[in-house]
Protein backbone atom coordinates (compact mmCIF):
# COMPACT_ATOMS: atom_id res chain seq x y z
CA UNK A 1 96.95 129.93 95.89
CA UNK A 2 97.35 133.42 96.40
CA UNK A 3 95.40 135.54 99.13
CA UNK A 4 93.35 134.58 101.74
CA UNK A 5 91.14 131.18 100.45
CA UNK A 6 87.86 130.90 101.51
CA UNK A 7 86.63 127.98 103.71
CA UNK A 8 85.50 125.67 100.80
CA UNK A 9 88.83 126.13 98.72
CA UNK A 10 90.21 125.49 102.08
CA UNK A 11 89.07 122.40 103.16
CA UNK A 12 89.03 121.09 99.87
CA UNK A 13 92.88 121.42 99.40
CA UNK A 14 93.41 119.75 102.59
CA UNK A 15 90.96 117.09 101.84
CA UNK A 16 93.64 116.05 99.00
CA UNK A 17 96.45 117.52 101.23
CA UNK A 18 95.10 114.81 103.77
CA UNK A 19 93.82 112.10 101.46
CA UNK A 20 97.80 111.80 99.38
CA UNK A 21 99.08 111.40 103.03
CA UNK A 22 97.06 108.40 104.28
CA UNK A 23 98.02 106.90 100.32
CA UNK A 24 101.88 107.00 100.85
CA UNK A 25 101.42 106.10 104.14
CA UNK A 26 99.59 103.11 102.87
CA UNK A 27 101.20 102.04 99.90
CA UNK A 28 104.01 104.76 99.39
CA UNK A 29 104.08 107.41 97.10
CA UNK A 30 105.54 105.77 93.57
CA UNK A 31 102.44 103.48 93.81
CA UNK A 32 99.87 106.32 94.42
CA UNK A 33 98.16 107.85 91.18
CA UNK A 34 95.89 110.96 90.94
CA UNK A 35 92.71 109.34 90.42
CA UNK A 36 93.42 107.12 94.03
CA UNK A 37 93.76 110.62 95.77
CA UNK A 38 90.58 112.10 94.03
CA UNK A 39 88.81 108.77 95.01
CA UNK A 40 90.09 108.95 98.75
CA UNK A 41 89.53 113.20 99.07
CA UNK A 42 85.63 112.45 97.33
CA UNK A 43 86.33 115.06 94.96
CA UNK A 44 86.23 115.17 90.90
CA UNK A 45 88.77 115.33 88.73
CA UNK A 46 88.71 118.85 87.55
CA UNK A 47 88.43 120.27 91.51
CA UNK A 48 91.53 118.13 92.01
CA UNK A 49 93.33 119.94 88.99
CA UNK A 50 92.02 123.54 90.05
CA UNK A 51 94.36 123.21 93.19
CA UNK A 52 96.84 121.57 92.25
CA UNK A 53 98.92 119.96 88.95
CA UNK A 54 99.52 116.63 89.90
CA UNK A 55 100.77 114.50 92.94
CA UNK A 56 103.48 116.09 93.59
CA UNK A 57 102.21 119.78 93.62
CA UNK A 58 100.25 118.21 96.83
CA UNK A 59 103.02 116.95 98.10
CA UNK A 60 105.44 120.40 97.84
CA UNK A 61 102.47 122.27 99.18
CA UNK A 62 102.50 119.92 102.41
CA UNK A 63 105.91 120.55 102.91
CA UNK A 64 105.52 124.90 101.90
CA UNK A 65 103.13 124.44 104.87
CA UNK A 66 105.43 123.03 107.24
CA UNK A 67 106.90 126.64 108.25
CA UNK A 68 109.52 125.60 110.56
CA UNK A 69 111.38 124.67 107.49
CA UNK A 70 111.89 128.39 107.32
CA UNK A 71 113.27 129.53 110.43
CA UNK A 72 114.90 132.73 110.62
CA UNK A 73 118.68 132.62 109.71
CA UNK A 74 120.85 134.35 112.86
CA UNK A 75 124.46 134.24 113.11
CA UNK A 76 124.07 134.95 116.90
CA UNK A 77 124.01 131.58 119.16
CA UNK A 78 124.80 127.99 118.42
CA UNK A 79 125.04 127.14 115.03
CA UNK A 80 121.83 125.15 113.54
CA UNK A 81 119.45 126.34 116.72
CA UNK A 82 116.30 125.54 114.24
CA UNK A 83 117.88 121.53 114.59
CA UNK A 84 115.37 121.29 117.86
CA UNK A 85 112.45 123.38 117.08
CA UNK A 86 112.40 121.15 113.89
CA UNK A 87 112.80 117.81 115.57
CA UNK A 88 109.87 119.25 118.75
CA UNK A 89 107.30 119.99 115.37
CA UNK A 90 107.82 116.77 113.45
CA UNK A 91 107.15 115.17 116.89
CA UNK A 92 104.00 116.93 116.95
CA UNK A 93 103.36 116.29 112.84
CA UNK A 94 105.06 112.84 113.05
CA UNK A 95 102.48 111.32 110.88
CA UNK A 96 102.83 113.74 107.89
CA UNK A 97 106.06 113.97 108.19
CA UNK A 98 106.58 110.24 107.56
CA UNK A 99 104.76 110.68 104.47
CA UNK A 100 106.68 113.22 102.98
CA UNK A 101 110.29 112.27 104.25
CA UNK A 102 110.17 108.58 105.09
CA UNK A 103 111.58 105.59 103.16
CA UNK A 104 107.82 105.40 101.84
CA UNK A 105 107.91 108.97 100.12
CA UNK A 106 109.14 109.77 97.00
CA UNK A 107 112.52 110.56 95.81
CA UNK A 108 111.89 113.66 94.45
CA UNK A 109 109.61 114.99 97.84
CA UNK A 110 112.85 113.73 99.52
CA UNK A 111 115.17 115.58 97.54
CA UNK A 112 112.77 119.22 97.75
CA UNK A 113 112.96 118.47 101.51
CA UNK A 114 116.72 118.07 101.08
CA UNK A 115 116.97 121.30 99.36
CA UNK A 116 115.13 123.82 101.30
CA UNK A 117 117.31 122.51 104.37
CA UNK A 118 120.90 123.09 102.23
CA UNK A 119 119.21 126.40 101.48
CA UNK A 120 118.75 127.38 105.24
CA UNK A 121 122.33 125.51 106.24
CA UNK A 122 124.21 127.14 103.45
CA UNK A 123 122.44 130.70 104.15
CA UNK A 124 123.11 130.14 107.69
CA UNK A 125 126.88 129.36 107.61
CA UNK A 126 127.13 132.20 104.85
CA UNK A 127 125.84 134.65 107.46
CA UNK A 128 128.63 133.59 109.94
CA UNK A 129 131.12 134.35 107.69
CA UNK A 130 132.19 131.72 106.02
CA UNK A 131 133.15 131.89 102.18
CA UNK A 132 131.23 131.10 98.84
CA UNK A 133 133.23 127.78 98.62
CA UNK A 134 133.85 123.95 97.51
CA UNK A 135 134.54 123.58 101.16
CA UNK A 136 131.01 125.79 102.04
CA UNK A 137 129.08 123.31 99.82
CA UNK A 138 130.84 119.95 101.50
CA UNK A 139 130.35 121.20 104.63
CA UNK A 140 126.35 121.82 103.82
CA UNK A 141 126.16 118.41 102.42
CA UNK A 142 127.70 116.60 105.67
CA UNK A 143 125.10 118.87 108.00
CA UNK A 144 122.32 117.76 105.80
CA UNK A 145 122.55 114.22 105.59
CA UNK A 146 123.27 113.94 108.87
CA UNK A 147 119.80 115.63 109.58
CA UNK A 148 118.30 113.98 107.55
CA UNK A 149 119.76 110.58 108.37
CA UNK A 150 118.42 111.29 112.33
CA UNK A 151 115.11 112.62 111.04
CA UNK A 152 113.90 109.93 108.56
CA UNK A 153 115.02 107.12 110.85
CA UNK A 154 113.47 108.51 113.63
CA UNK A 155 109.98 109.14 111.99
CA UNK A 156 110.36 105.86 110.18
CA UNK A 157 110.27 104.54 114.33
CA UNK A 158 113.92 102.90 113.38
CA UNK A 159 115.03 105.07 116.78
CA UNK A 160 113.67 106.09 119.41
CA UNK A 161 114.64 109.68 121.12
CA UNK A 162 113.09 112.23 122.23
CA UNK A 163 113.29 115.62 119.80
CA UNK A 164 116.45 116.75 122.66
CA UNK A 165 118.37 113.53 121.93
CA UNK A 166 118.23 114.12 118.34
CA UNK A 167 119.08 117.44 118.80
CA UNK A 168 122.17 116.85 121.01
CA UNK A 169 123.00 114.26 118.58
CA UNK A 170 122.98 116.27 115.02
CA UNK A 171 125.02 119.05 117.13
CA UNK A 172 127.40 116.61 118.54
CA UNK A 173 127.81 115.23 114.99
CA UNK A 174 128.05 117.91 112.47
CA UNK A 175 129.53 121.05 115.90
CA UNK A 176 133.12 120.59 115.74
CA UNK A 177 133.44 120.11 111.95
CA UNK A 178 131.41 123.30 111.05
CA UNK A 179 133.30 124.89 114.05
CA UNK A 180 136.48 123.70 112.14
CA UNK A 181 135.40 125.01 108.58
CA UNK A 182 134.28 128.16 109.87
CA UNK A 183 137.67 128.99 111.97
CA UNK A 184 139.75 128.20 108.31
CA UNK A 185 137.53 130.18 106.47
């Protein structure tokens, strides 16, 4: 919603913000319909549909929220340094997180999530210098999974680590490759 909501619009948003993330949590989010999240936010159909378009419109907004997924890009410094600010505020939002990127969300909130993080990888790695390429785009598929592999096992409590551990983990996994692609490019 554009501009500055008041408190009711507010609180009513994350009322079904809040309500969709207990439901996935619960039953996961292919089983959750519209009229469960209306029944669990105690709000009626058309104040449901005035903020948002469906289930997943709740969803994407929960995850256009989460604003370390837009870090600023920097070519300066270690490559990936948003890896452990990211891992330090889904500690923090471990909970939501799980909803929208654990093995209980759906596929297509998984793939969005997916998306904006090849976005920041590829803009990243473009900004060091490295080439418009097949070899670009195979390189931003290997950091991503590997991210994402760390991030949704860890929230799913598969591992245990501490957001550091993950950190020097992903770097130790996807470093020398990038550093590789980069020096070739």
């Amino acid at each position: 919603m554009p501009g500055n909501p008041d408190r009711r619009v507010r609180r009513t948003r994350q009322a079904i913000q809040r309500a969709l993330v207990e439901l996935v949590l619960e039953k996961g989010y292919e089983a959750v319909t519209v009229t469960d999240v209306i029944d669990r936010a105690d709000v009626g159909r058309s104040t449901f549909y005035a903020h948002f378009d469906g289930k997943q419109a709740v969803l994407f907004a929960n995850l256009s929220e989460m604003a370390f997924l837009r870090p600023a890009i920097s070519a300066d410094g270690p490559p990936f340094a948003f890896s452990r600010a990211m891992f330090e505020h889904v500690l923090e939002q471990r909970r939501l997180v799980r909803a929208l990127l654990g093995r209980r969300s759906g596929r297509a909130v998984t793939a969005h999530g997916e998306q904006v993080l090849r976005d920041l990888v590829r803009d990243e790695l473009l900004a060091r210098g490295a080439p418009a390429s097949m070899s670009l785009e195979l390189t931003v598929t290997c950091v991503v999974g590997a991210f994402m592999a760390l991030l949704v096992r860890w929230v799913d409590e598969e591992i245990t680590a501490t957001p550091a551990e993950l950190d020097e983990a992903f770097h130790a996994a996807v470093g020398p490759g990038v550093r590789e692609m980069l020096a070739r490019e």
